[in-house]
PDB file of N, CA and C in Angstrom:
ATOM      1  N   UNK A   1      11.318  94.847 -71.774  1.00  0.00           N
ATOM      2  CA  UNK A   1      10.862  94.771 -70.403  1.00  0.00           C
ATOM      3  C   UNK A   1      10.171  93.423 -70.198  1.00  0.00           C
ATOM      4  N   UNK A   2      10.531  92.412 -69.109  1.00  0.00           N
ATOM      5  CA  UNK A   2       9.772  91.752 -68.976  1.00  0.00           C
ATOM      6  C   UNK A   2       9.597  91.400 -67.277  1.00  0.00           C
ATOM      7  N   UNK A   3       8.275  91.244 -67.043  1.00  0.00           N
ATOM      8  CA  UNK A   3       8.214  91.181 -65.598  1.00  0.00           C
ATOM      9  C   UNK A   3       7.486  89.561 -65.588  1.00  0.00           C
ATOM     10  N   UNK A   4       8.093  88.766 -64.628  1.00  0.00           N
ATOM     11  CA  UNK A   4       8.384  87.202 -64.217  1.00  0.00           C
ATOM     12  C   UNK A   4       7.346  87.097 -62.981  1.00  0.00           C
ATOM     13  N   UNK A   5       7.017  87.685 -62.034  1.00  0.00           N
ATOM     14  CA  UNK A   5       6.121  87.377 -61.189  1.00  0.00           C
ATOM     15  C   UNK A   5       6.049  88.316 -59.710  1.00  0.00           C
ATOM     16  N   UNK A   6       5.348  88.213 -58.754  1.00  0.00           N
ATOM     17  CA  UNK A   6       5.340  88.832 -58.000  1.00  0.00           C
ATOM     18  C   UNK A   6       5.866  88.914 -56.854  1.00  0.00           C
ATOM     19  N   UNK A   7       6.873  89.816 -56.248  1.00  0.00           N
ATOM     20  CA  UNK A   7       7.568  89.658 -55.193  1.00  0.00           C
ATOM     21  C   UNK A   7       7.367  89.951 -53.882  1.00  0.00           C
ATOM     22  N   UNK A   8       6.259  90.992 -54.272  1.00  0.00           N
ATOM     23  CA  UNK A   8       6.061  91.480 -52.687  1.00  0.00           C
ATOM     24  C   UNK A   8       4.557  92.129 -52.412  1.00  0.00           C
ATOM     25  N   UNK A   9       3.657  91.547 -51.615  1.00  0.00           N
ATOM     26  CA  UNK A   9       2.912  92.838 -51.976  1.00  0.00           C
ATOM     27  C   UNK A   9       2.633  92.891 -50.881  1.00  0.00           C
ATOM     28  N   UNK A  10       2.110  94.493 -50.450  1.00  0.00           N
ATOM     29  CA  UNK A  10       2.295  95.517 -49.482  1.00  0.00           C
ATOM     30  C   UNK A  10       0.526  95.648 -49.301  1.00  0.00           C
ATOM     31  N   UNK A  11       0.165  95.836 -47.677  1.00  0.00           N
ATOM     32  CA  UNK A  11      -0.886  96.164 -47.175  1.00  0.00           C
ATOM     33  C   UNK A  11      -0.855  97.197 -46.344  1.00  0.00           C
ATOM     34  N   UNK A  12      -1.386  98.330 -45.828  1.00  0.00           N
ATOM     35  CA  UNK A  12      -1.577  99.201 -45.064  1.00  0.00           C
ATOM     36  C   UNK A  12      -2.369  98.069 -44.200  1.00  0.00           C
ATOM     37  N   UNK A  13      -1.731  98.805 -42.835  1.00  0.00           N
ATOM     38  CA  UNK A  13      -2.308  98.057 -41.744  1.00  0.00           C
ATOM     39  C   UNK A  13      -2.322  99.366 -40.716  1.00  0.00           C
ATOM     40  N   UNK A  14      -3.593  99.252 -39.816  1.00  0.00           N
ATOM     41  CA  UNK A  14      -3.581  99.930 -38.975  1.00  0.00           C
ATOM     42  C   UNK A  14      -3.488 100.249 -37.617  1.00  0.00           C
ATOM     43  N   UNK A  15      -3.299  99.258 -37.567  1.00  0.00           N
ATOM     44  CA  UNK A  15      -2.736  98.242 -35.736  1.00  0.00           C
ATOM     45  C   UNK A  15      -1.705  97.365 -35.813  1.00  0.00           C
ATOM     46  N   UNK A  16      -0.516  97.653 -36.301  1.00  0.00           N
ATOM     47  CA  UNK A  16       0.515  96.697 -36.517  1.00  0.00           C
ATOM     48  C   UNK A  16       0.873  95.766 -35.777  1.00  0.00           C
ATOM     49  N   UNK A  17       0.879  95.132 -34.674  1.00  0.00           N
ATOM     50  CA  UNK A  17       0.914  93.921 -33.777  1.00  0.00           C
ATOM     51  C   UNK A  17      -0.437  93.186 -33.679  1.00  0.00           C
ATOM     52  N   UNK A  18      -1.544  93.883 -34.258  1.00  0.00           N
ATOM     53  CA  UNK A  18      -3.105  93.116 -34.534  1.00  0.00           C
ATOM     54  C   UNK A  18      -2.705  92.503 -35.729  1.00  0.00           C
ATOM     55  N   UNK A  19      -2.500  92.931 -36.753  1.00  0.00           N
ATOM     56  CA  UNK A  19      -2.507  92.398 -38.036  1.00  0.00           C
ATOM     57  C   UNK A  19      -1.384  91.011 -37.801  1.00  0.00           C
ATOM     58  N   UNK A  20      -0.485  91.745 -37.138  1.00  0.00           N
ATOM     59  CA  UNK A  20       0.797  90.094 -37.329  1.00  0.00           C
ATOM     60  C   UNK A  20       0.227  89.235 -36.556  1.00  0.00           C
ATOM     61  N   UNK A  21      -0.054  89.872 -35.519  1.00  0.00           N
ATOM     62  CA  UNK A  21      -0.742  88.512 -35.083  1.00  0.00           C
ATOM     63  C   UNK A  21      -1.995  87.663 -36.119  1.00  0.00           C
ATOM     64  N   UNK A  22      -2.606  88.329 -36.198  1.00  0.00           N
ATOM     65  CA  UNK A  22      -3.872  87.585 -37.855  1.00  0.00           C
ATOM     66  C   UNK A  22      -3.391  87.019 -39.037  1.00  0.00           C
ATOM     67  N   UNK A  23      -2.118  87.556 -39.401  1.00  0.00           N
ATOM     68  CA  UNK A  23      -1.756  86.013 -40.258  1.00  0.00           C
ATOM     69  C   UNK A  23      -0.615  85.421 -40.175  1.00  0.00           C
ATOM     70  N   UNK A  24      -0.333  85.821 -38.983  1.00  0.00           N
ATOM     71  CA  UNK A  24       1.042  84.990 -38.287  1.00  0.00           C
ATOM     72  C   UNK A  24       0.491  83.814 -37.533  1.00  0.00           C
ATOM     73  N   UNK A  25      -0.820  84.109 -36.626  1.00  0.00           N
ATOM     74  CA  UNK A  25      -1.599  83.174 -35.978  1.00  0.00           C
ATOM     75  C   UNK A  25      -2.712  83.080 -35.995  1.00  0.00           C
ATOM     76  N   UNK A  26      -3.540  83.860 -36.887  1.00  0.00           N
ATOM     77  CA  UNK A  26      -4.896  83.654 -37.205  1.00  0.00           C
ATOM     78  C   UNK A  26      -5.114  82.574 -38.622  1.00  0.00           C
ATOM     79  N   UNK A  27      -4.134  83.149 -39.481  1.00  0.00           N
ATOM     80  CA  UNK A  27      -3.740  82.343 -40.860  1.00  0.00           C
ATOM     81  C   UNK A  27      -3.294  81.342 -40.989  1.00  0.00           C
ATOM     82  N   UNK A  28      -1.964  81.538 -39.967  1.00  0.00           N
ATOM     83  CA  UNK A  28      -1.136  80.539 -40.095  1.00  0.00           C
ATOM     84  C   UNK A  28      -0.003  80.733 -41.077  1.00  0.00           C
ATOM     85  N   UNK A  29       0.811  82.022 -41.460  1.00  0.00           N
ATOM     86  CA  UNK A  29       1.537  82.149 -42.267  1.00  0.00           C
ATOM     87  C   UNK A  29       2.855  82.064 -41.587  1.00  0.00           C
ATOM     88  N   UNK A  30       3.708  81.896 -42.574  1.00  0.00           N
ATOM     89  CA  UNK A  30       5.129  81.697 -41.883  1.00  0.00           C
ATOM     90  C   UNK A  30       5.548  82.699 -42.190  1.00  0.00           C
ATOM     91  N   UNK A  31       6.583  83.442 -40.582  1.00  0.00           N
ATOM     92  CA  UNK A  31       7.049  84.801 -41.008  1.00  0.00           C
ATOM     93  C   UNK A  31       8.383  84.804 -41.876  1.00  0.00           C
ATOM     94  N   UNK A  32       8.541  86.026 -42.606  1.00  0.00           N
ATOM     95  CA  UNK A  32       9.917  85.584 -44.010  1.00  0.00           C
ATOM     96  C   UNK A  32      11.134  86.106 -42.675  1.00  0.00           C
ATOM     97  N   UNK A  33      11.987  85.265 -42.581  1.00  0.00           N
ATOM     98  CA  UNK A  33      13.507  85.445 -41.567  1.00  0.00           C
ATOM     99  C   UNK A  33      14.383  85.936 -42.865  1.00  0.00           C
ATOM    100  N   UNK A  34      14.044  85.731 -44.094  1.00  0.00           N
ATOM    101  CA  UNK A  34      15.086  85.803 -44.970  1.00  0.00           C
ATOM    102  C   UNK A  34      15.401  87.154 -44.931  1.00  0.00           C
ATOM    103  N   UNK A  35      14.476  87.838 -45.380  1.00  0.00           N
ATOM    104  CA  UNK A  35      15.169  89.680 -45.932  1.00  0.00           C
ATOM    105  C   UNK A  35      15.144  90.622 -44.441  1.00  0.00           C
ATOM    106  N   UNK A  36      14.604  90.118 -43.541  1.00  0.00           N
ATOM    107  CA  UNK A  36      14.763  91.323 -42.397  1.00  0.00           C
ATOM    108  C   UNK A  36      13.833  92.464 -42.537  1.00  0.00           C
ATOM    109  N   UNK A  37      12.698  91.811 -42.667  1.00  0.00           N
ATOM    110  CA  UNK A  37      11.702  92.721 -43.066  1.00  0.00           C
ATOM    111  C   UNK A  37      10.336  92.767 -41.994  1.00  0.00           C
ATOM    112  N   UNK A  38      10.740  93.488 -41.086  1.00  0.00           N
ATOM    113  CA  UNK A  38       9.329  93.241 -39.694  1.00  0.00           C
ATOM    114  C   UNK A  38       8.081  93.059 -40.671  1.00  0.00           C
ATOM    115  N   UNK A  39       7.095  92.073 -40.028  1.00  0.00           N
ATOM    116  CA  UNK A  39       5.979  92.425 -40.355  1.00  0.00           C
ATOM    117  C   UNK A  39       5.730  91.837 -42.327  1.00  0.00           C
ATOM    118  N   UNK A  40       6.983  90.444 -42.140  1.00  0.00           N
ATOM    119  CA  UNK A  40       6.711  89.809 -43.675  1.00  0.00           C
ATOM    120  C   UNK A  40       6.675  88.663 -43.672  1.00  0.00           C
ATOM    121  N   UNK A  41       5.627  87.826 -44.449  1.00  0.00           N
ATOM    122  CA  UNK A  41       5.158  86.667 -44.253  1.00  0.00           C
ATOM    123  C   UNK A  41       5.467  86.199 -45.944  1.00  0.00           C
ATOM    124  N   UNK A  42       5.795  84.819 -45.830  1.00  0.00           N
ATOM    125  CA  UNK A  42       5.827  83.738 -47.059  1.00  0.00           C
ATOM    126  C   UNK A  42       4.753  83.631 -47.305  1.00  0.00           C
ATOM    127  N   UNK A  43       4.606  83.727 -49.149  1.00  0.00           N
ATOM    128  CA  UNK A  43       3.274  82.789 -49.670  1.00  0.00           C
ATOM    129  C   UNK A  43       4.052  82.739 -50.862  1.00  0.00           C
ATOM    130  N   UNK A  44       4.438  81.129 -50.978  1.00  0.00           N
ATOM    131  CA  UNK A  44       5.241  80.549 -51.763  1.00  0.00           C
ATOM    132  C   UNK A  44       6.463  81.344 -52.224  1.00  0.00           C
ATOM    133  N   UNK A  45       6.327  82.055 -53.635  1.00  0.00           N
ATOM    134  CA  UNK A  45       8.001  82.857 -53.586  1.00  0.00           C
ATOM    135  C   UNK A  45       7.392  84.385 -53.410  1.00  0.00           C
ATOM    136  N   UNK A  46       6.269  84.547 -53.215  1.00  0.00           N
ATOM    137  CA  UNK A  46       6.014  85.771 -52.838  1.00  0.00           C
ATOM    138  C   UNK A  46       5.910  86.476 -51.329  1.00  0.00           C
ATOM    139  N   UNK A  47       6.542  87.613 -50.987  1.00  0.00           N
ATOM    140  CA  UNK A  47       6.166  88.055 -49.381  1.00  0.00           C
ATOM    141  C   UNK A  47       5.251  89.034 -49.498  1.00  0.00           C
ATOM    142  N   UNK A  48       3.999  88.692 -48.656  1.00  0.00           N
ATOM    143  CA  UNK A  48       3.242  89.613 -48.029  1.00  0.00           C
ATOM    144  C   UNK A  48       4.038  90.326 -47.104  1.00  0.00           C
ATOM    145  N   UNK A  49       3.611  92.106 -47.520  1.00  0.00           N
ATOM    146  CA  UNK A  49       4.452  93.054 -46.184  1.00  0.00           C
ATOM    147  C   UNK A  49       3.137  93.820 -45.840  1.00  0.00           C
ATOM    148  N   UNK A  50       3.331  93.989 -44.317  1.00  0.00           N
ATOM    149  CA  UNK A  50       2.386  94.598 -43.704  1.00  0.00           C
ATOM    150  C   UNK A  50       3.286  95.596 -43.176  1.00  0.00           C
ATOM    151  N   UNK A  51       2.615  96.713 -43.749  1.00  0.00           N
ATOM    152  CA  UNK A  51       2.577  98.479 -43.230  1.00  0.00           C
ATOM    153  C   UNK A  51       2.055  99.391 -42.524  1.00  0.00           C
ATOM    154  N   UNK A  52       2.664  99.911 -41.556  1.00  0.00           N
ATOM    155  CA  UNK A  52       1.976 100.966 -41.193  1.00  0.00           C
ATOM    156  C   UNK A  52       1.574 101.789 -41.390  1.00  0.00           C
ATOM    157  N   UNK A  53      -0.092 102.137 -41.522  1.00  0.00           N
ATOM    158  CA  UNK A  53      -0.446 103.434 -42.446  1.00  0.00           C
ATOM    159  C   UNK A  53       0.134 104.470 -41.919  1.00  0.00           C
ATOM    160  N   UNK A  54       0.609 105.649 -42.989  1.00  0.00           N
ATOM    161  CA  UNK A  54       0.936 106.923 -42.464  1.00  0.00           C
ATOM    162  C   UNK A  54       2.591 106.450 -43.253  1.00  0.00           C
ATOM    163  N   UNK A  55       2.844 105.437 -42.862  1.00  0.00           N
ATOM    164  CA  UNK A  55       4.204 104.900 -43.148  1.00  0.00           C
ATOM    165  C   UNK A  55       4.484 105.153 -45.263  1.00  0.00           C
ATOM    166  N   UNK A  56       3.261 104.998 -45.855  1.00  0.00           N
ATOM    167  CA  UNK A  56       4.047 105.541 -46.853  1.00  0.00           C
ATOM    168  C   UNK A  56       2.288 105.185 -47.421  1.00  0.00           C
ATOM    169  N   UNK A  57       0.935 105.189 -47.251  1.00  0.00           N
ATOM    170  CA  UNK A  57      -0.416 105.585 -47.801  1.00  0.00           C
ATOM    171  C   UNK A  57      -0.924 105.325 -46.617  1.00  0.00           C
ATOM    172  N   UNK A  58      -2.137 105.962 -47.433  1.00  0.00           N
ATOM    173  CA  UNK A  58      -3.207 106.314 -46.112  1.00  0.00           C
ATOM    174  C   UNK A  58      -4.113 104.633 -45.479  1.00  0.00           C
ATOM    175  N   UNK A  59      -4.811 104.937 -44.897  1.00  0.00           N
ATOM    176  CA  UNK A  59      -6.082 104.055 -44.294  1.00  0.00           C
ATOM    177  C   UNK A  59      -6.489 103.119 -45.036  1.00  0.00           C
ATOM    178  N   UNK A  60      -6.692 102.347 -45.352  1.00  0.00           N
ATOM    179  CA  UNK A  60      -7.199 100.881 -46.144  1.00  0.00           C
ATOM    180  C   UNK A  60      -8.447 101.147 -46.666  1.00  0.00           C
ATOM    181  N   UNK A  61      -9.125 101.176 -47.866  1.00  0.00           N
ATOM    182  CA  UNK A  61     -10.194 101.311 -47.861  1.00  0.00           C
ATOM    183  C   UNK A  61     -10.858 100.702 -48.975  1.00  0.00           C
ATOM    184  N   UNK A  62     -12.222 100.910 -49.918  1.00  0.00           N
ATOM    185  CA  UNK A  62     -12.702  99.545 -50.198  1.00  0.00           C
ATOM    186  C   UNK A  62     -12.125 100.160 -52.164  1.00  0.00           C
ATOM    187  N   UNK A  63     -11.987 101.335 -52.286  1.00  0.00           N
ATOM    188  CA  UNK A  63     -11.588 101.728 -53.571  1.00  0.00           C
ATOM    189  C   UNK A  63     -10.444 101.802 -53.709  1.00  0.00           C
ATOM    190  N   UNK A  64     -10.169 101.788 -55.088  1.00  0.00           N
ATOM    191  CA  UNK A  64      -8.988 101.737 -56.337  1.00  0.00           C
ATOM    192  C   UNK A  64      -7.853 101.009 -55.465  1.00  0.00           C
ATOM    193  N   UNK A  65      -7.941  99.541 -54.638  1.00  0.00           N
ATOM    194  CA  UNK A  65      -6.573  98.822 -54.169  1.00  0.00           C
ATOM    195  C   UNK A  65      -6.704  97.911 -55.162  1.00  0.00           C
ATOM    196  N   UNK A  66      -5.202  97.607 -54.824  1.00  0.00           N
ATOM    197  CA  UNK A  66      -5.358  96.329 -56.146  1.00  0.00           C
ATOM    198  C   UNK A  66      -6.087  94.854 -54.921  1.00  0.00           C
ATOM    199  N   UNK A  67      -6.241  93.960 -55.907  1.00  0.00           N
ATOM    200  CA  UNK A  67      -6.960  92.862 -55.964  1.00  0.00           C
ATOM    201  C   UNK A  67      -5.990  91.770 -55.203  1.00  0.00           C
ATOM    202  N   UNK A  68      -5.814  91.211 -54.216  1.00  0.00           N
ATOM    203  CA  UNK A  68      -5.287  89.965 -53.846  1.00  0.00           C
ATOM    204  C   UNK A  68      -5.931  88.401 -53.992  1.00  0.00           C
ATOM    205  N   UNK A  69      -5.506  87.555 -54.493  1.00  0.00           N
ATOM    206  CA  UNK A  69      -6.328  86.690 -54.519  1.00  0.00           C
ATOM    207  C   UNK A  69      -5.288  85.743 -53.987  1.00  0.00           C
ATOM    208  N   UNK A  70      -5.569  84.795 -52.800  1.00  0.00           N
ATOM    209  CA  UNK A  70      -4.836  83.567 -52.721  1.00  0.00           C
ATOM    210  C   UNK A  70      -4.930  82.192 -53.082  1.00  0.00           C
ATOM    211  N   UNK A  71      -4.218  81.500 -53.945  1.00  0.00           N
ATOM    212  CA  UNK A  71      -4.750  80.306 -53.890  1.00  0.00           C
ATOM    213  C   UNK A  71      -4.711  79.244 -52.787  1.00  0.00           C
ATOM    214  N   UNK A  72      -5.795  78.606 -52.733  1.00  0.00           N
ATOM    215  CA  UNK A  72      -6.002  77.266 -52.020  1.00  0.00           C
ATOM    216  C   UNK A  72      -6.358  76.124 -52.564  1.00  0.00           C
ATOM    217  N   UNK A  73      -5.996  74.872 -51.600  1.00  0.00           N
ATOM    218  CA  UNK A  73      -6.679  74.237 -52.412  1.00  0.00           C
ATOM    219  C   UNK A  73      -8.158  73.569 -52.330  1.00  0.00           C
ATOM    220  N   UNK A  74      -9.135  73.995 -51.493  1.00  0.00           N
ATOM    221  CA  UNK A  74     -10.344  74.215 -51.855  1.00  0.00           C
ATOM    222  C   UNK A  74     -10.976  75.576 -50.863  1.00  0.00           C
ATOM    223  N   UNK A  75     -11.571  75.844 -51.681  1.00  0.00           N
ATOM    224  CA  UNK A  75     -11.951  77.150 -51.180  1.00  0.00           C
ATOM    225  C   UNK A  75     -13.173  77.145 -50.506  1.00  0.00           C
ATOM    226  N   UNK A  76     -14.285  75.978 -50.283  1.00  0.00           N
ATOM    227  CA  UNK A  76     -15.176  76.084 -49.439  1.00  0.00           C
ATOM    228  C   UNK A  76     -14.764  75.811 -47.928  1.00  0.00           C
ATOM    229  N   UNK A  77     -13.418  74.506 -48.015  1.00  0.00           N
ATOM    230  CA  UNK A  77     -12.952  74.190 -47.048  1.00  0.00           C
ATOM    231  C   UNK A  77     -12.189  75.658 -46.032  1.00  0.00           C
ATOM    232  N   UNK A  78     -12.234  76.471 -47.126  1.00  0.00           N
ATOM    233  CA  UNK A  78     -11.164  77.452 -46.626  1.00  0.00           C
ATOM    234  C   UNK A  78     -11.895  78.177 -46.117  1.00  0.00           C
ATOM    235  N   UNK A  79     -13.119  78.593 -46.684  1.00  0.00           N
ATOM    236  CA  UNK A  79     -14.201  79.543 -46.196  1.00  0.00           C
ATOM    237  C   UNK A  79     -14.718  79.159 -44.414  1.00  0.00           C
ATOM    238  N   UNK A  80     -15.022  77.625 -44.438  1.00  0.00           N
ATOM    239  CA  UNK A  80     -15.564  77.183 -43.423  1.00  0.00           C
ATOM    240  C   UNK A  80     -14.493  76.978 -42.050  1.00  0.00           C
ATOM    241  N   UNK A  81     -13.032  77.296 -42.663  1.00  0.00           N
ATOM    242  CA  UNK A  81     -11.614  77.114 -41.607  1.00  0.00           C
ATOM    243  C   UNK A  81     -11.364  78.465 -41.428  1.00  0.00           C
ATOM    244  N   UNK A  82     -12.098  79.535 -42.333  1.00  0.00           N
ATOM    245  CA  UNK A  82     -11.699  81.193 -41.552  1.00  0.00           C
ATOM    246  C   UNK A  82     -13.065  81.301 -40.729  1.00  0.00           C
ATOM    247  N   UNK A  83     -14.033  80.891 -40.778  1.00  0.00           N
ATOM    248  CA  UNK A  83     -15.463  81.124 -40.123  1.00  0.00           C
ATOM    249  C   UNK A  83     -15.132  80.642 -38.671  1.00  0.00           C
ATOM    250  N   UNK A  84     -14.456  79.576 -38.596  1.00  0.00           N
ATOM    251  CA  UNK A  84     -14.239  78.930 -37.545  1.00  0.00           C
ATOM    252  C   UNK A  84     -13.467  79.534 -36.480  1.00  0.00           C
ATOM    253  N   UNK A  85     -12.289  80.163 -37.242  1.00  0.00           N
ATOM    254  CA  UNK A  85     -11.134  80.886 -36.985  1.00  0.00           C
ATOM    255  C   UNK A  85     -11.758  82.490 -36.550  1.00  0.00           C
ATOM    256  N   UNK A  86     -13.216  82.626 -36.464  1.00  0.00           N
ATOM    257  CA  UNK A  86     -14.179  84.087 -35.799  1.00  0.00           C
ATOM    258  C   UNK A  86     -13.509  85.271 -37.359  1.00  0.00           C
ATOM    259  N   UNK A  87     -12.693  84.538 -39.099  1.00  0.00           N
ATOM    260  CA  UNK A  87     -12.763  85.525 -39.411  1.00  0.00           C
ATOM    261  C   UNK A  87     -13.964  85.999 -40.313  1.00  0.00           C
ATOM    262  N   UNK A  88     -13.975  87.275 -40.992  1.00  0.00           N
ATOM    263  CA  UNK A  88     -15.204  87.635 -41.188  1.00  0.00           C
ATOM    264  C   UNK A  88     -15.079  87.480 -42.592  1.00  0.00           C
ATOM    265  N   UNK A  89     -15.951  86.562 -43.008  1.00  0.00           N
ATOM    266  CA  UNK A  89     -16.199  86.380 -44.714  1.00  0.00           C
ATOM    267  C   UNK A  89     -17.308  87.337 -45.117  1.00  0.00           C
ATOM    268  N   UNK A  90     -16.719  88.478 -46.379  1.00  0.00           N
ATOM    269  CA  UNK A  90     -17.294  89.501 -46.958  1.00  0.00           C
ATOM    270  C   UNK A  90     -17.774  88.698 -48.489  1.00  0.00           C
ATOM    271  N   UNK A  91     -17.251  88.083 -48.898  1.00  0.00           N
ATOM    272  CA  UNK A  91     -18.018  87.033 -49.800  1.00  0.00           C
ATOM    273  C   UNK A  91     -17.691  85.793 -49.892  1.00  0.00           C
ATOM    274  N   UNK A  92     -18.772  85.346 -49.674  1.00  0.00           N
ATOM    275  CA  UNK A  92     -18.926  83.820 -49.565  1.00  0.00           C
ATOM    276  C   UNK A  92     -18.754  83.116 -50.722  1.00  0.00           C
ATOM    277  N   UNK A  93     -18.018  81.762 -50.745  1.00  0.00           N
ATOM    278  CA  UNK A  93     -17.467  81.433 -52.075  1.00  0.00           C
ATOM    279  C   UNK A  93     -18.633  81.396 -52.711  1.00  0.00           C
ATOM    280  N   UNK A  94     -18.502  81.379 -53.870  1.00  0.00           N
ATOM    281  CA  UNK A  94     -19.538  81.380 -55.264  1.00  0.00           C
ATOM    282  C   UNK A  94     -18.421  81.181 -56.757  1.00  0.00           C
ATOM    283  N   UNK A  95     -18.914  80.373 -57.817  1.00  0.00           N
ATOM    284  CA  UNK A  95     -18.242  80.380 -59.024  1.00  0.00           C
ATOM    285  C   UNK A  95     -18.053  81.257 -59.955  1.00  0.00           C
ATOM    286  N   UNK A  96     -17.239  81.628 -60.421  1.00  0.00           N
ATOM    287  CA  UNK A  96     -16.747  82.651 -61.143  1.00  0.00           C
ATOM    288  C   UNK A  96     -15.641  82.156 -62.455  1.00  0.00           C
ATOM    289  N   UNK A  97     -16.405  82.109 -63.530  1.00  0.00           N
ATOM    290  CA  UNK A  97     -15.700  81.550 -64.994  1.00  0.00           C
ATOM    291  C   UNK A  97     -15.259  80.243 -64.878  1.00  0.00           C
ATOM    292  N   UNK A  98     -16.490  79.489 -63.492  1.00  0.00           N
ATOM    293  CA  UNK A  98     -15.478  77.774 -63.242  1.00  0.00           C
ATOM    294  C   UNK A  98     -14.785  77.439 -62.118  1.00  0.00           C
ATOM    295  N   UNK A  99     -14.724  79.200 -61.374  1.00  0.00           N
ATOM    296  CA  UNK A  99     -13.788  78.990 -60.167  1.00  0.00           C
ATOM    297  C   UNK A  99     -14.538  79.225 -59.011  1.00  0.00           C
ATOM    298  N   UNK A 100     -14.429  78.382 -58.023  1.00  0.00           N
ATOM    299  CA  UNK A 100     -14.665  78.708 -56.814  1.00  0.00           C
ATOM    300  C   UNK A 100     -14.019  79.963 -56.077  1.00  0.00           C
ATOM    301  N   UNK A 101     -14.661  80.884 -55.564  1.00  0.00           N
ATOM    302  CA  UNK A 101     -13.901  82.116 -55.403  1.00  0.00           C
ATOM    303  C   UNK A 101     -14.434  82.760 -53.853  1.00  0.00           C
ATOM    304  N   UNK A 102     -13.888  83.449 -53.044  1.00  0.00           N
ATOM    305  CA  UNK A 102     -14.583  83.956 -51.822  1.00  0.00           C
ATOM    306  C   UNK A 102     -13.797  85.214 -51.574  1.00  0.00           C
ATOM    307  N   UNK A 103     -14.184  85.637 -50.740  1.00  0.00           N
ATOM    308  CA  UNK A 103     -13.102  86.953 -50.217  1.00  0.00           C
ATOM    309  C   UNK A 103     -13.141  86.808 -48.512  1.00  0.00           C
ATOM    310  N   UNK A 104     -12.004  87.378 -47.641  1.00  0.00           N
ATOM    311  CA  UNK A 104     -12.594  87.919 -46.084  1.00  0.00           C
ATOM    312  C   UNK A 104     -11.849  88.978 -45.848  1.00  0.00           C
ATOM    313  N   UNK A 105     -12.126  89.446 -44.873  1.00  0.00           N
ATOM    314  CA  UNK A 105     -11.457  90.701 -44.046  1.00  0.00           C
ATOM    315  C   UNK A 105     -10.266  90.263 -43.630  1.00  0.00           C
ATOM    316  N   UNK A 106      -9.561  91.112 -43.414  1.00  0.00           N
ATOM    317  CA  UNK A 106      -8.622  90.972 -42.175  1.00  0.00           C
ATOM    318  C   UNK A 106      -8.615  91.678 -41.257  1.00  0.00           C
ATOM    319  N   UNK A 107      -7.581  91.500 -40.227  1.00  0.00           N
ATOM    320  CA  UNK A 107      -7.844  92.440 -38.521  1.00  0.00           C
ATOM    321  C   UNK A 107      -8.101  93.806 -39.368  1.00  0.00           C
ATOM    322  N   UNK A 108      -7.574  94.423 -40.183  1.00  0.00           N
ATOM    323  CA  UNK A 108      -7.683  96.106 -40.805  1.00  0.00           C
ATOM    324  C   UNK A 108      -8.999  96.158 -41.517  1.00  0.00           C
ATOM    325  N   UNK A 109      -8.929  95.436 -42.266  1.00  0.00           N
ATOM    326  CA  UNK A 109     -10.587  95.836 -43.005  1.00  0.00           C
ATOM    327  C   UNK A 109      -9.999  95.568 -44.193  1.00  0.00           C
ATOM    328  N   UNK A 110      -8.418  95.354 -44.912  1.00  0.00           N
ATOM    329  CA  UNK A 110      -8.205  94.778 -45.927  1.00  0.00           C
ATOM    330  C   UNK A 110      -9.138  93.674 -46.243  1.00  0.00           C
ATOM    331  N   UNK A 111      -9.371  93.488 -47.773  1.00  0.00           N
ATOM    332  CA  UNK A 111     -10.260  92.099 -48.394  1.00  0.00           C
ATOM    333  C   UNK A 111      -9.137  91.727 -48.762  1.00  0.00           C
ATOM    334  N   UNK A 112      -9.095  90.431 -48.499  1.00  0.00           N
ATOM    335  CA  UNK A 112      -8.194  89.360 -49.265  1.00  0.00           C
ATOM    336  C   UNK A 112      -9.056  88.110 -50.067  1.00  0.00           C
ATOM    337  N   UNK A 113      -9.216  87.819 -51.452  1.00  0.00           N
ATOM    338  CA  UNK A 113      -9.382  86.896 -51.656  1.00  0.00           C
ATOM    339  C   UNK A 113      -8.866  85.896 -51.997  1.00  0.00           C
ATOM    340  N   UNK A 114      -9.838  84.469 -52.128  1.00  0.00           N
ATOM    341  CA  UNK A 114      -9.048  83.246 -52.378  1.00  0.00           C
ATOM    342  C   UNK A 114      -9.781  82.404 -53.518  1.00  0.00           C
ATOM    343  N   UNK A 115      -8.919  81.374 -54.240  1.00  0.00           N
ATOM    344  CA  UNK A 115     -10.085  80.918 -55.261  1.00  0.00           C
ATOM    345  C   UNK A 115      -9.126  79.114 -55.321  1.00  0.00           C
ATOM    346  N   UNK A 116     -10.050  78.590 -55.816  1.00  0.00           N
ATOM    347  CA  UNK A 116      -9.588  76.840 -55.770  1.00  0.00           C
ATOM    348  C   UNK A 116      -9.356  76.702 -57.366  1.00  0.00           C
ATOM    349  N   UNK A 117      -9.236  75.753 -57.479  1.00  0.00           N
ATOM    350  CA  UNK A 117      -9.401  75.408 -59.163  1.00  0.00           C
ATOM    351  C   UNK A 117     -10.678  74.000 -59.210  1.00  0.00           C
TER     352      UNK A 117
END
């Protein structure tokens, strides 16, 4: 068995035309035209998919999800371009093993984080 990297990862969302709009035009992500997949955005060879809860798990919430982290390339700059952008930073960058690291919300209450090198 060997697994090469990540292809897709999936968010419960709970206002589905709020959320696309937030990182279609709050983010700035480009939507994926490739697979025909409403509601999927590029980040590098990976697609973010946004779901409708009910659609296959429940409500978003702050236990047992897995961990997103995005890279940037600086992460204070990034902190101070979502603040700007009215989004809501749940942790403010701080270093972690060397890394600059932060987290924010999104329109759902998903945390997404981000870290620089």
């Amino acid at each position: 068995m060997e697994f090469s990297s990540v292809k897709i990862i999936a968010l419960a969302v709970t206002d589905f035309e709020r959320a696309k709009s937030f990182y279609g035009n709050t983010l700035g992500l480009v939507p994926d035209t490739e697979h025909g997949m409403e509601g999927a955005f590029v980040l590098g060879e990976t697609i973010l998919l946004l779901k409708p809860t009910g659609e296959w798990y429940g409500r978003p919430t702050d236990s047992l999800n897995a961990r997103l982290t995005l890279e940037v390339k600086d992460a204070r700059a990034t902190e101070r371009a979502l603040r700007a952008q009215g989004v809501t930073i749940s942790d403010p960058v701080a270093v972690y093993d060397g890394y600059p690291v932060g987290a924010f919300l999104d329109s759902e209450g998903n945390k997404l984080w981000f870290c620089s090198d």
